[in-house]
PDB file of N, CA and C in Angstrom:
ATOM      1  N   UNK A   1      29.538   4.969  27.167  1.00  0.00           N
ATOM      2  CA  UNK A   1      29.334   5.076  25.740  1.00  0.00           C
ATOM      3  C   UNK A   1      28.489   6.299  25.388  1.00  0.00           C
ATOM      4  N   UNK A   2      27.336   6.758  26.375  1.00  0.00           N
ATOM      5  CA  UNK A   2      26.561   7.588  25.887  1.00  0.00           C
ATOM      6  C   UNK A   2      27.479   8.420  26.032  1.00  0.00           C
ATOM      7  N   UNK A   3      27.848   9.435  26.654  1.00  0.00           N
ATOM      8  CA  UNK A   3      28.761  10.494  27.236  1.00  0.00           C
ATOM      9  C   UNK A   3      30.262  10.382  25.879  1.00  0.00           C
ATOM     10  N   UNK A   4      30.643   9.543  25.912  1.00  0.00           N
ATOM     11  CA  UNK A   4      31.485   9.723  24.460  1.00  0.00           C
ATOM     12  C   UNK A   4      31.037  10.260  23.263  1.00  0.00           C
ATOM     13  N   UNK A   5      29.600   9.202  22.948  1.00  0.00           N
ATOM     14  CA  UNK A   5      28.567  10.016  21.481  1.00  0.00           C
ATOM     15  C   UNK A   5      28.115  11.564  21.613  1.00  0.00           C
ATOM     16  N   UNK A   6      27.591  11.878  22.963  1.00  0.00           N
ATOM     17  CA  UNK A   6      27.340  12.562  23.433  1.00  0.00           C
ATOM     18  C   UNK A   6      28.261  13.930  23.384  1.00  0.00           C
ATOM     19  N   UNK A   7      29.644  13.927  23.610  1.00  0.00           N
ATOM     20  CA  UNK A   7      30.995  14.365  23.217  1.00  0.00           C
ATOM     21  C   UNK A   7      31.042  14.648  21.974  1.00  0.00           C
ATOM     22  N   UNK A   8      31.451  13.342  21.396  1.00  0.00           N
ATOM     23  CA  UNK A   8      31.373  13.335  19.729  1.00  0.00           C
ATOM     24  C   UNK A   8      30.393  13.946  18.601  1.00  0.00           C
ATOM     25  N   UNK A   9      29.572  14.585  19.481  1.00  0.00           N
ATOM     26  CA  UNK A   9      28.281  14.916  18.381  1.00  0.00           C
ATOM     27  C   UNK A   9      28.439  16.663  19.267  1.00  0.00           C
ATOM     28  N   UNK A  10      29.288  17.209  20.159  1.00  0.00           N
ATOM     29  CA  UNK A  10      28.591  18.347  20.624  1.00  0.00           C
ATOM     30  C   UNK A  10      28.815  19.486  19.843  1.00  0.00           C
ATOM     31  N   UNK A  11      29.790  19.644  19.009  1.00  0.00           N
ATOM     32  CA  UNK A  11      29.919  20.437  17.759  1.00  0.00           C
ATOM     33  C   UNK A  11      28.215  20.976  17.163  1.00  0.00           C
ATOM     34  N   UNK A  12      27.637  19.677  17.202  1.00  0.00           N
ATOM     35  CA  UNK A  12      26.451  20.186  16.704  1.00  0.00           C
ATOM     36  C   UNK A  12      25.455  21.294  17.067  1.00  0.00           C
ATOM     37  N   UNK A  13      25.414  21.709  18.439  1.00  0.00           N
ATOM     38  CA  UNK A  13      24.762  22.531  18.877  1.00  0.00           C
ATOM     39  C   UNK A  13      25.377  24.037  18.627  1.00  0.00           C
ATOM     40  N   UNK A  14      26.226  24.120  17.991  1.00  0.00           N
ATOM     41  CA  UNK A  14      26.574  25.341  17.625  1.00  0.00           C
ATOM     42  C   UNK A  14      25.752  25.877  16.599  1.00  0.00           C
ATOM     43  N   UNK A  15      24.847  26.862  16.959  1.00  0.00           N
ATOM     44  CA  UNK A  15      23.831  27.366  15.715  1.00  0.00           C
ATOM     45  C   UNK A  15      24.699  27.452  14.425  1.00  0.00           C
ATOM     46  N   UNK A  16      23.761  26.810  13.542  1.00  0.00           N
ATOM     47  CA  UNK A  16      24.225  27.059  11.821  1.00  0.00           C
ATOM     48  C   UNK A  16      24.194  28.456  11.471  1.00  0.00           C
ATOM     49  N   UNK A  17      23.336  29.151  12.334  1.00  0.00           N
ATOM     50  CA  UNK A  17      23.031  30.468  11.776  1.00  0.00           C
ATOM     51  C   UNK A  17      23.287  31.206  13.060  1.00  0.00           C
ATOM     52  N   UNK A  18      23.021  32.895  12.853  1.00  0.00           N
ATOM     53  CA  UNK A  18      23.263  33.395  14.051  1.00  0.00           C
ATOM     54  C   UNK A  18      21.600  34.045  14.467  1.00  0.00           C
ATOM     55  N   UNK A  19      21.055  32.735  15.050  1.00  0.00           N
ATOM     56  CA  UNK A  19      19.646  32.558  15.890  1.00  0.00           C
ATOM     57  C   UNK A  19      19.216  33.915  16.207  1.00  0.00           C
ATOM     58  N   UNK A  20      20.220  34.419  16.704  1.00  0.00           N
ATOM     59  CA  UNK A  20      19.393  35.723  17.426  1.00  0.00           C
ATOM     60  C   UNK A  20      19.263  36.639  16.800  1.00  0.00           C
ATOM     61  N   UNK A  21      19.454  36.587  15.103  1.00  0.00           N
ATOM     62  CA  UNK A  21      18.784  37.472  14.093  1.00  0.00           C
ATOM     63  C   UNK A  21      17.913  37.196  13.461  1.00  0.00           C
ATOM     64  N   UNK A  22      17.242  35.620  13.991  1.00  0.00           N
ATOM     65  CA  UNK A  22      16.043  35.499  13.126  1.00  0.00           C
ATOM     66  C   UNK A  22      14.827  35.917  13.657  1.00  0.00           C
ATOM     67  N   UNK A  23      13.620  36.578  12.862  1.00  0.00           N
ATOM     68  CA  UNK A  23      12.333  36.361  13.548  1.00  0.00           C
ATOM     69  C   UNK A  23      11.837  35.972  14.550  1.00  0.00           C
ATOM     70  N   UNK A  24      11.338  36.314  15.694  1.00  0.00           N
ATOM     71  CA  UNK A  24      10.519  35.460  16.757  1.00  0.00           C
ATOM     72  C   UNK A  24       9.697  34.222  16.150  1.00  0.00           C
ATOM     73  N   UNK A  25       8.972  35.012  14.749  1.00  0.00           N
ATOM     74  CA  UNK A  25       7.949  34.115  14.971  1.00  0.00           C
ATOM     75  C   UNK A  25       8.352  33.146  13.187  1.00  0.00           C
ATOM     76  N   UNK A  26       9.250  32.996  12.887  1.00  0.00           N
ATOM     77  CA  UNK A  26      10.164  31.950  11.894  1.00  0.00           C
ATOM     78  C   UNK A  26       9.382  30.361  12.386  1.00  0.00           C
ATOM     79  N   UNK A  27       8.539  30.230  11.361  1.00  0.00           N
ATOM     80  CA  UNK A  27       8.633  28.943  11.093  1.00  0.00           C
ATOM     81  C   UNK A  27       9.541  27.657  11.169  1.00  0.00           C
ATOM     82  N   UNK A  28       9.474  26.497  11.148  1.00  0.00           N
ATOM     83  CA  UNK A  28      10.307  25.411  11.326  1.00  0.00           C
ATOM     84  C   UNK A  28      10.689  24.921  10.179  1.00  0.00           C
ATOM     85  N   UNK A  29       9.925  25.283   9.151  1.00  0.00           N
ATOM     86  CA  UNK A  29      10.505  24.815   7.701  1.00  0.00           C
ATOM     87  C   UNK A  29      10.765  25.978   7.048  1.00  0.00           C
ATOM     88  N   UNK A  30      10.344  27.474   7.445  1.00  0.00           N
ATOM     89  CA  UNK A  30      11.114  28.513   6.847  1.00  0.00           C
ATOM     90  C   UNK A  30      12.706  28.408   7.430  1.00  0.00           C
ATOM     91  N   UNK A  31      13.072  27.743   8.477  1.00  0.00           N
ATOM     92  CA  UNK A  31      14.239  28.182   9.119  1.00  0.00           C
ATOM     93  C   UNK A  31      14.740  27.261   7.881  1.00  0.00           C
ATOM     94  N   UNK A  32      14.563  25.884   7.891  1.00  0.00           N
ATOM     95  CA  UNK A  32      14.782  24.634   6.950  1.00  0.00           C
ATOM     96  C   UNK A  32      15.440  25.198   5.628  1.00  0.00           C
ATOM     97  N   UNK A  33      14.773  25.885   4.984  1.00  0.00           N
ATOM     98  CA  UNK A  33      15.027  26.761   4.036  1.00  0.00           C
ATOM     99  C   UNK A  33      16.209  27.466   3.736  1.00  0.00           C
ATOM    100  N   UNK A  34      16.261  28.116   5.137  1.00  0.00           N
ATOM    101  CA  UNK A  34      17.583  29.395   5.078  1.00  0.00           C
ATOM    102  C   UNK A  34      18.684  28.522   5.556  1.00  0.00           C
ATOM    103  N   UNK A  35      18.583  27.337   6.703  1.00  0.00           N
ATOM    104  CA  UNK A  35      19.760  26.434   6.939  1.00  0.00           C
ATOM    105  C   UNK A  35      20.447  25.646   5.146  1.00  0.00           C
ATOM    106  N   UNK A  36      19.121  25.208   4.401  1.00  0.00           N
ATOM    107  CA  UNK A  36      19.540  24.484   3.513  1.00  0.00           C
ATOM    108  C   UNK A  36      20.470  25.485   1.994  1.00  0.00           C
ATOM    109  N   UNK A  37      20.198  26.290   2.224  1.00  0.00           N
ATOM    110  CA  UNK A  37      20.643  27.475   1.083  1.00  0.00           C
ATOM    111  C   UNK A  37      21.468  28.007   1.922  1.00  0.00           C
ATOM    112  N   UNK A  38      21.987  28.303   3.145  1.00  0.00           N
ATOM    113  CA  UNK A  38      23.227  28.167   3.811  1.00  0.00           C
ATOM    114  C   UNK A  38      24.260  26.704   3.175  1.00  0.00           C
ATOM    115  N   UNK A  39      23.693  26.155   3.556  1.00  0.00           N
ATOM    116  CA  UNK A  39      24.372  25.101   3.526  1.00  0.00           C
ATOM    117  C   UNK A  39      24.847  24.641   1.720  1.00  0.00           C
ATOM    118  N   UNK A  40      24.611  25.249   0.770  1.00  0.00           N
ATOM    119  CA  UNK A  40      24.520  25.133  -0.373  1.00  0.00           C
ATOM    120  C   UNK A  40      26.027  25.605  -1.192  1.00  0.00           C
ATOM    121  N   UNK A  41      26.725  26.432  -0.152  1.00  0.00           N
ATOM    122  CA  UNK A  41      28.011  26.852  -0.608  1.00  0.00           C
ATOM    123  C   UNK A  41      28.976  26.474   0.672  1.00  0.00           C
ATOM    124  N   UNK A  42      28.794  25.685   1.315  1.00  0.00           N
ATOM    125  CA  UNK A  42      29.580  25.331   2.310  1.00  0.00           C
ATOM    126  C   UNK A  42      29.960  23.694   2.222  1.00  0.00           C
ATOM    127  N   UNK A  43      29.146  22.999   1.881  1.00  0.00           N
ATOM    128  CA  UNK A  43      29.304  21.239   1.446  1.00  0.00           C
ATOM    129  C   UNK A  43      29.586  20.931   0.449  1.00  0.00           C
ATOM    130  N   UNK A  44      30.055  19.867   0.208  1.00  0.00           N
ATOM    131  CA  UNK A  44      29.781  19.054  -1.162  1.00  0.00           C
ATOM    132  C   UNK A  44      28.616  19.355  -2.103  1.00  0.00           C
ATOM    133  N   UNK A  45      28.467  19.070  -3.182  1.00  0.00           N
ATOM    134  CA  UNK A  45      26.928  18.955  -3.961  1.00  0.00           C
ATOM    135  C   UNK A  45      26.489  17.533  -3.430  1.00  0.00           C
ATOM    136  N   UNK A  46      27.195  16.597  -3.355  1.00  0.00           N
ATOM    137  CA  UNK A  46      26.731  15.395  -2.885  1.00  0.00           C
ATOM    138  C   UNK A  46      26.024  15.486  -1.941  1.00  0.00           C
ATOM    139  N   UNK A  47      26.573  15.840  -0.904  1.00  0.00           N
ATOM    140  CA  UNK A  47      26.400  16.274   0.809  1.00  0.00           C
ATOM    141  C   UNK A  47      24.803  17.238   0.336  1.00  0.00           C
ATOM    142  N   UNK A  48      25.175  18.031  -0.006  1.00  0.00           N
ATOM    143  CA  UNK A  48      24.106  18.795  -0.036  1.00  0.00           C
ATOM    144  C   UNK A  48      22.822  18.486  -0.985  1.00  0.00           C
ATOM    145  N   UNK A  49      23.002  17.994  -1.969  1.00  0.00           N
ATOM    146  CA  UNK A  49      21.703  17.066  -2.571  1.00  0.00           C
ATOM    147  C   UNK A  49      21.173  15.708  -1.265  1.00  0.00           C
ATOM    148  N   UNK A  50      21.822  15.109  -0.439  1.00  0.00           N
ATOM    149  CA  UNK A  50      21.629  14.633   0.249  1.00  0.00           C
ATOM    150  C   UNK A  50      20.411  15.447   1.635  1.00  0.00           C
ATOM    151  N   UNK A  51      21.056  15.998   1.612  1.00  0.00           N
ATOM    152  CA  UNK A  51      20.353  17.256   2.645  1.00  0.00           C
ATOM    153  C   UNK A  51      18.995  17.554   2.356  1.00  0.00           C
ATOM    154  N   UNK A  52      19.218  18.193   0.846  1.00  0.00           N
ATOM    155  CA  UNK A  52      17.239  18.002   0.115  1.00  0.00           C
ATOM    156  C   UNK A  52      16.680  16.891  -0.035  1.00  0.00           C
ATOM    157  N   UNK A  53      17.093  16.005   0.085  1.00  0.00           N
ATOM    158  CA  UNK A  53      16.678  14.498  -0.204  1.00  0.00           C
ATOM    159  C   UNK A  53      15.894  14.845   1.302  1.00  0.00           C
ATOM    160  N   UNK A  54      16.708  14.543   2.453  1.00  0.00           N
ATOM    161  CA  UNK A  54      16.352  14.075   3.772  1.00  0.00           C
ATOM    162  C   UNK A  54      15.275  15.209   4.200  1.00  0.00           C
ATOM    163  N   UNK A  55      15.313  16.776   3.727  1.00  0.00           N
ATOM    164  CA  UNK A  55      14.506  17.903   3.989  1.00  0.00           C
ATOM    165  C   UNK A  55      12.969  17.525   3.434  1.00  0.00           C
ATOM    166  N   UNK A  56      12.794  17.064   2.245  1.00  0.00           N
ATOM    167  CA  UNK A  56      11.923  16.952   2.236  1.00  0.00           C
ATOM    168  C   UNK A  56      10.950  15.638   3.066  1.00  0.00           C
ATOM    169  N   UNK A  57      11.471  14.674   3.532  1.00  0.00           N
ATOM    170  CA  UNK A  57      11.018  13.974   4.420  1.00  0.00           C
ATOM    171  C   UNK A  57      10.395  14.991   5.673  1.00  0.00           C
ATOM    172  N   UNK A  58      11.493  15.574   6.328  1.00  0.00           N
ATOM    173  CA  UNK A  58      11.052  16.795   6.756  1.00  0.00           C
ATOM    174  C   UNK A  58       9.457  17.543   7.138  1.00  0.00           C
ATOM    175  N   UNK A  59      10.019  18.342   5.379  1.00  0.00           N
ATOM    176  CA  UNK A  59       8.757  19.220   5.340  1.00  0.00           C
ATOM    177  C   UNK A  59       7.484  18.057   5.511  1.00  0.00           C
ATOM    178  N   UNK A  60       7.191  16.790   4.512  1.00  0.00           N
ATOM    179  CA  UNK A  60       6.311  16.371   4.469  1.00  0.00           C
ATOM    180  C   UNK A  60       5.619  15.897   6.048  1.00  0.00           C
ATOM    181  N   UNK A  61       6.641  15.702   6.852  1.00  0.00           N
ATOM    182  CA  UNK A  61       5.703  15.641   7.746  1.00  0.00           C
ATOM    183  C   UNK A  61       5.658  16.070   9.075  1.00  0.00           C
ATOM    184  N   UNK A  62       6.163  17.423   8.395  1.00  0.00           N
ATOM    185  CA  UNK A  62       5.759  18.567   9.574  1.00  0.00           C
ATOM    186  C   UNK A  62       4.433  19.456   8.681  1.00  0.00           C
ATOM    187  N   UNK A  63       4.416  19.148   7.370  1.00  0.00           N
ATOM    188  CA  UNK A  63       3.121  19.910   6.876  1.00  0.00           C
ATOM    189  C   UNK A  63       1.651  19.238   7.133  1.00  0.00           C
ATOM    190  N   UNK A  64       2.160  18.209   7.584  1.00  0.00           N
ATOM    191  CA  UNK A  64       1.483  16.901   7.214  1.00  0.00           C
ATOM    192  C   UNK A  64       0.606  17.197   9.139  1.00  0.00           C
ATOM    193  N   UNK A  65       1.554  17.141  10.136  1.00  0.00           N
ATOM    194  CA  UNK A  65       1.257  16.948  11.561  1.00  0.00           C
ATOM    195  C   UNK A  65       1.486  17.988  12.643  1.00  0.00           C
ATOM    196  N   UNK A  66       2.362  19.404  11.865  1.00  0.00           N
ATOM    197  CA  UNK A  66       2.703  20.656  12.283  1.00  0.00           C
ATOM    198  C   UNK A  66       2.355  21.769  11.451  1.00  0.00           C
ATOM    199  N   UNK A  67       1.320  21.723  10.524  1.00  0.00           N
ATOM    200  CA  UNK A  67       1.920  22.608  10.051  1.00  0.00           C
ATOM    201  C   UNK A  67       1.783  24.182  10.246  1.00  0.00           C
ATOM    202  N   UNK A  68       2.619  24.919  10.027  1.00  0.00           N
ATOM    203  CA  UNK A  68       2.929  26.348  10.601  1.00  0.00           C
ATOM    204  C   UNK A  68       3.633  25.897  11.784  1.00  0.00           C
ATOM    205  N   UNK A  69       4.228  25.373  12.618  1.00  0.00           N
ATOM    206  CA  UNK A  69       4.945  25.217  13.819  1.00  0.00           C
ATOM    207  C   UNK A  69       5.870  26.186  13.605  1.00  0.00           C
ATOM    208  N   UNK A  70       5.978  27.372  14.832  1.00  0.00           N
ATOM    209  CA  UNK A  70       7.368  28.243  14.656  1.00  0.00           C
ATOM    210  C   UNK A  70       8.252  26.962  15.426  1.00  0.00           C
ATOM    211  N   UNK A  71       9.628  27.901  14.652  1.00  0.00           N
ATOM    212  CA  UNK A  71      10.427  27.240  15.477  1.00  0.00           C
ATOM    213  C   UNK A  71      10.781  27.141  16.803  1.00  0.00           C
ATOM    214  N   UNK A  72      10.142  28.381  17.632  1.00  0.00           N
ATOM    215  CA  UNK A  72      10.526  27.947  18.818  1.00  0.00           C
ATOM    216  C   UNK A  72       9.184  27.064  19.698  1.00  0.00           C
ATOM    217  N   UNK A  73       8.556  26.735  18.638  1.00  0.00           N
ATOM    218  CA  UNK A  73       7.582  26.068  19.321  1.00  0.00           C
ATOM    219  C   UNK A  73       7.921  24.672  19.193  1.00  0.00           C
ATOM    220  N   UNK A  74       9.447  24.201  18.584  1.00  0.00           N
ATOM    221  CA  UNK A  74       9.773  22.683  18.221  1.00  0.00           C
ATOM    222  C   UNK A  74      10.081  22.172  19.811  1.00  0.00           C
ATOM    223  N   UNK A  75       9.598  21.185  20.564  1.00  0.00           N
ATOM    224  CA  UNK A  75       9.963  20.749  21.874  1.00  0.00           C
ATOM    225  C   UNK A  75      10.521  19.331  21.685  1.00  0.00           C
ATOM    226  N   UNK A  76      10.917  18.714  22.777  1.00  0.00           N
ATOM    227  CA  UNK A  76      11.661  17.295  22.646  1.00  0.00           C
ATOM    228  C   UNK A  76      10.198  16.278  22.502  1.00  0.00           C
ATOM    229  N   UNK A  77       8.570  16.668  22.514  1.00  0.00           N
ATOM    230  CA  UNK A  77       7.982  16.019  22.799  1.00  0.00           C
ATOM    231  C   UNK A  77       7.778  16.088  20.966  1.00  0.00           C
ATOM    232  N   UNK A  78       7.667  16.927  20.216  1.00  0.00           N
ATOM    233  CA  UNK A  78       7.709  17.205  18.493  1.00  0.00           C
ATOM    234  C   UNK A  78       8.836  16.191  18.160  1.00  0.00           C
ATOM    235  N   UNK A  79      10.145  16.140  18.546  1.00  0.00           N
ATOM    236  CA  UNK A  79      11.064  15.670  17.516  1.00  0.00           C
ATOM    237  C   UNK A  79      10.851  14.513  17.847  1.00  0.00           C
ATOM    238  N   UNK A  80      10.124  13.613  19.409  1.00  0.00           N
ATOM    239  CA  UNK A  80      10.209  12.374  19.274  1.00  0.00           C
ATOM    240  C   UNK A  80       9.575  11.823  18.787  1.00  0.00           C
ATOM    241  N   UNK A  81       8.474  12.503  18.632  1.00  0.00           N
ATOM    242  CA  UNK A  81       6.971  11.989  17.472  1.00  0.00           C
ATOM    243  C   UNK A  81       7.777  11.922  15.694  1.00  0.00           C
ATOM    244  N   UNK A  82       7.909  12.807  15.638  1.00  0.00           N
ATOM    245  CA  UNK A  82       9.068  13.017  14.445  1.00  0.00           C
ATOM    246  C   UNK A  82       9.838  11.510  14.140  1.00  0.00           C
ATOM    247  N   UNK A  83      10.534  11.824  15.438  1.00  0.00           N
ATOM    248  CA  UNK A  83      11.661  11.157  15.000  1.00  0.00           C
ATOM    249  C   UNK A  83      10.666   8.673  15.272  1.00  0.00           C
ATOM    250  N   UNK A  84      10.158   9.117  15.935  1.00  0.00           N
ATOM    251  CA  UNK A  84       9.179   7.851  16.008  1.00  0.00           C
ATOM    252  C   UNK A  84       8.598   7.531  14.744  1.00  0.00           C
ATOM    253  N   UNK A  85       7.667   8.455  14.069  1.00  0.00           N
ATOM    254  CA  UNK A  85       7.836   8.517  12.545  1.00  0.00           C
ATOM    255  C   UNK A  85       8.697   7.643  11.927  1.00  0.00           C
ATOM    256  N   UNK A  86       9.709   8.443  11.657  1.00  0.00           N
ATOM    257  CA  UNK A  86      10.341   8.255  10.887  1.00  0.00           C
ATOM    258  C   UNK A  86      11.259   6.666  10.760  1.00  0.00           C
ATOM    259  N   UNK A  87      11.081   6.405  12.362  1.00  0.00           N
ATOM    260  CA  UNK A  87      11.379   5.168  12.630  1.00  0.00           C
ATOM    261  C   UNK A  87      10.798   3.801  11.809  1.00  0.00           C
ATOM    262  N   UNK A  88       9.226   4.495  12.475  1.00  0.00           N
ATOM    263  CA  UNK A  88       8.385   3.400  11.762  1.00  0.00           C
ATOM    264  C   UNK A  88       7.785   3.406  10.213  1.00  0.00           C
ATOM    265  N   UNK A  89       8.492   3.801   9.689  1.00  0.00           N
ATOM    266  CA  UNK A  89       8.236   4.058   8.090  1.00  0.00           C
ATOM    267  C   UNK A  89      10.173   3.885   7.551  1.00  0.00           C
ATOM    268  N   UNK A  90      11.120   3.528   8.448  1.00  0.00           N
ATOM    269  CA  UNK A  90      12.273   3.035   7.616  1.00  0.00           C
ATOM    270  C   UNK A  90      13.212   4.082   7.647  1.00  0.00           C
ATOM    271  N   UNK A  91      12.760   5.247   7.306  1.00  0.00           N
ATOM    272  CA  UNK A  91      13.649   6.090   7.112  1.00  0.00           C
ATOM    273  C   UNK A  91      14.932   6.913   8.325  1.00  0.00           C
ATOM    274  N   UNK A  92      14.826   6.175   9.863  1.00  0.00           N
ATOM    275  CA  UNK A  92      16.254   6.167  10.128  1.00  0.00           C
ATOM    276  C   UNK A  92      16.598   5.107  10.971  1.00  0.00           C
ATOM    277  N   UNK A  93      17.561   4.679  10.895  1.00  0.00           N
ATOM    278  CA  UNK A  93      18.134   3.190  12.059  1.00  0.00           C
ATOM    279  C   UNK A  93      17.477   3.165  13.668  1.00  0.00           C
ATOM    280  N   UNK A  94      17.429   2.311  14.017  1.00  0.00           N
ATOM    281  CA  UNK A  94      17.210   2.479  15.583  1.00  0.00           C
ATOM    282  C   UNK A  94      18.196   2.771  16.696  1.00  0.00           C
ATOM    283  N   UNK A  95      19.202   2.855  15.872  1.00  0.00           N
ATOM    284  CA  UNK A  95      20.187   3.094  16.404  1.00  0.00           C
ATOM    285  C   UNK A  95      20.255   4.572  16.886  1.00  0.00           C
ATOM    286  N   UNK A  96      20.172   5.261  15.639  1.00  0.00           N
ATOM    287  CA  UNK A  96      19.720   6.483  15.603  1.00  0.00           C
ATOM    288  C   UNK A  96      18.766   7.167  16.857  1.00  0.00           C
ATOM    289  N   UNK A  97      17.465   6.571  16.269  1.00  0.00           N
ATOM    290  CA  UNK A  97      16.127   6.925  17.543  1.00  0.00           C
ATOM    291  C   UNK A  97      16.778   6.528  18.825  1.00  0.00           C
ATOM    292  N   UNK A  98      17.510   5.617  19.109  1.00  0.00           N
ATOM    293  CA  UNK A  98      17.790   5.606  20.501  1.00  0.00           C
ATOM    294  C   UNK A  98      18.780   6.708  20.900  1.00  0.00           C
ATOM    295  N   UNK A  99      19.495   6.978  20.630  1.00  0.00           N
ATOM    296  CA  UNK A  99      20.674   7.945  20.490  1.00  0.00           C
ATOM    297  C   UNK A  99      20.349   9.099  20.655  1.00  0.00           C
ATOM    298  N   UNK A 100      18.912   9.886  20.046  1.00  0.00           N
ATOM    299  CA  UNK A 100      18.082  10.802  20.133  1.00  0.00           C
ATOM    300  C   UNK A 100      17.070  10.990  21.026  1.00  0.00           C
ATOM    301  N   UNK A 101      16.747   9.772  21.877  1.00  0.00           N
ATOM    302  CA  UNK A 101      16.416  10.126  22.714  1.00  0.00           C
ATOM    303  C   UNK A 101      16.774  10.147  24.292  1.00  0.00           C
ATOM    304  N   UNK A 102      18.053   9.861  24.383  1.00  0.00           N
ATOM    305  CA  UNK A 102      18.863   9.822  25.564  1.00  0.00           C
ATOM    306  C   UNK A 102      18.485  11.491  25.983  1.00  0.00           C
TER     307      UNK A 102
END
């Protein structure tokens, strides 16, 4: 099952942007920024009001427990705190958090 999701989701790692023109030292919510205003003529308005909805969860608490983190300073030990967060305050399934941390 993992290795299928795993499959099914690998599309994702294809940079949204082309990485190796950004800044070394690009922030994690400046990148946030340029992904989400990318993303602003490519989705739905639905889709994409959705997106600011979930971003600002985001920012708040990477300003909140990171803040200034460049992006290449985001590690798997950041998104699980993150994503643990976010667990324990509702805002994503456990289904999810488990899935993320395989």
């Amino acid at each position: 099952m993992v290795v299928s999701v795993i499959k099914k989701y690998s599309y994702l790692e294809d940079a949204p942007l082309n990485t190796a023109a950004l800044p070394l030292e690009i922030t994690l919510l400046e990148y946030l920024d340029i992904w989400l205003e990318q993303k602003k003529t490519e989705v739905e308005t639905a889709t994409y009001e959705s997106y600011q909805y979930r971003s600002r969860g985001i920012v708040r608490f990477f300003e909140k427990y990171y803040p200034g983190i460049k992006l290449r300073d985001v590690s798997s030990a950041v998104l699980s705190r993150f994503f643990t967060y976010q667990l324990k305050h509702g805002k994503i399934s456990p289904a999810f958090h488990t899935i993320c941390s395989i």
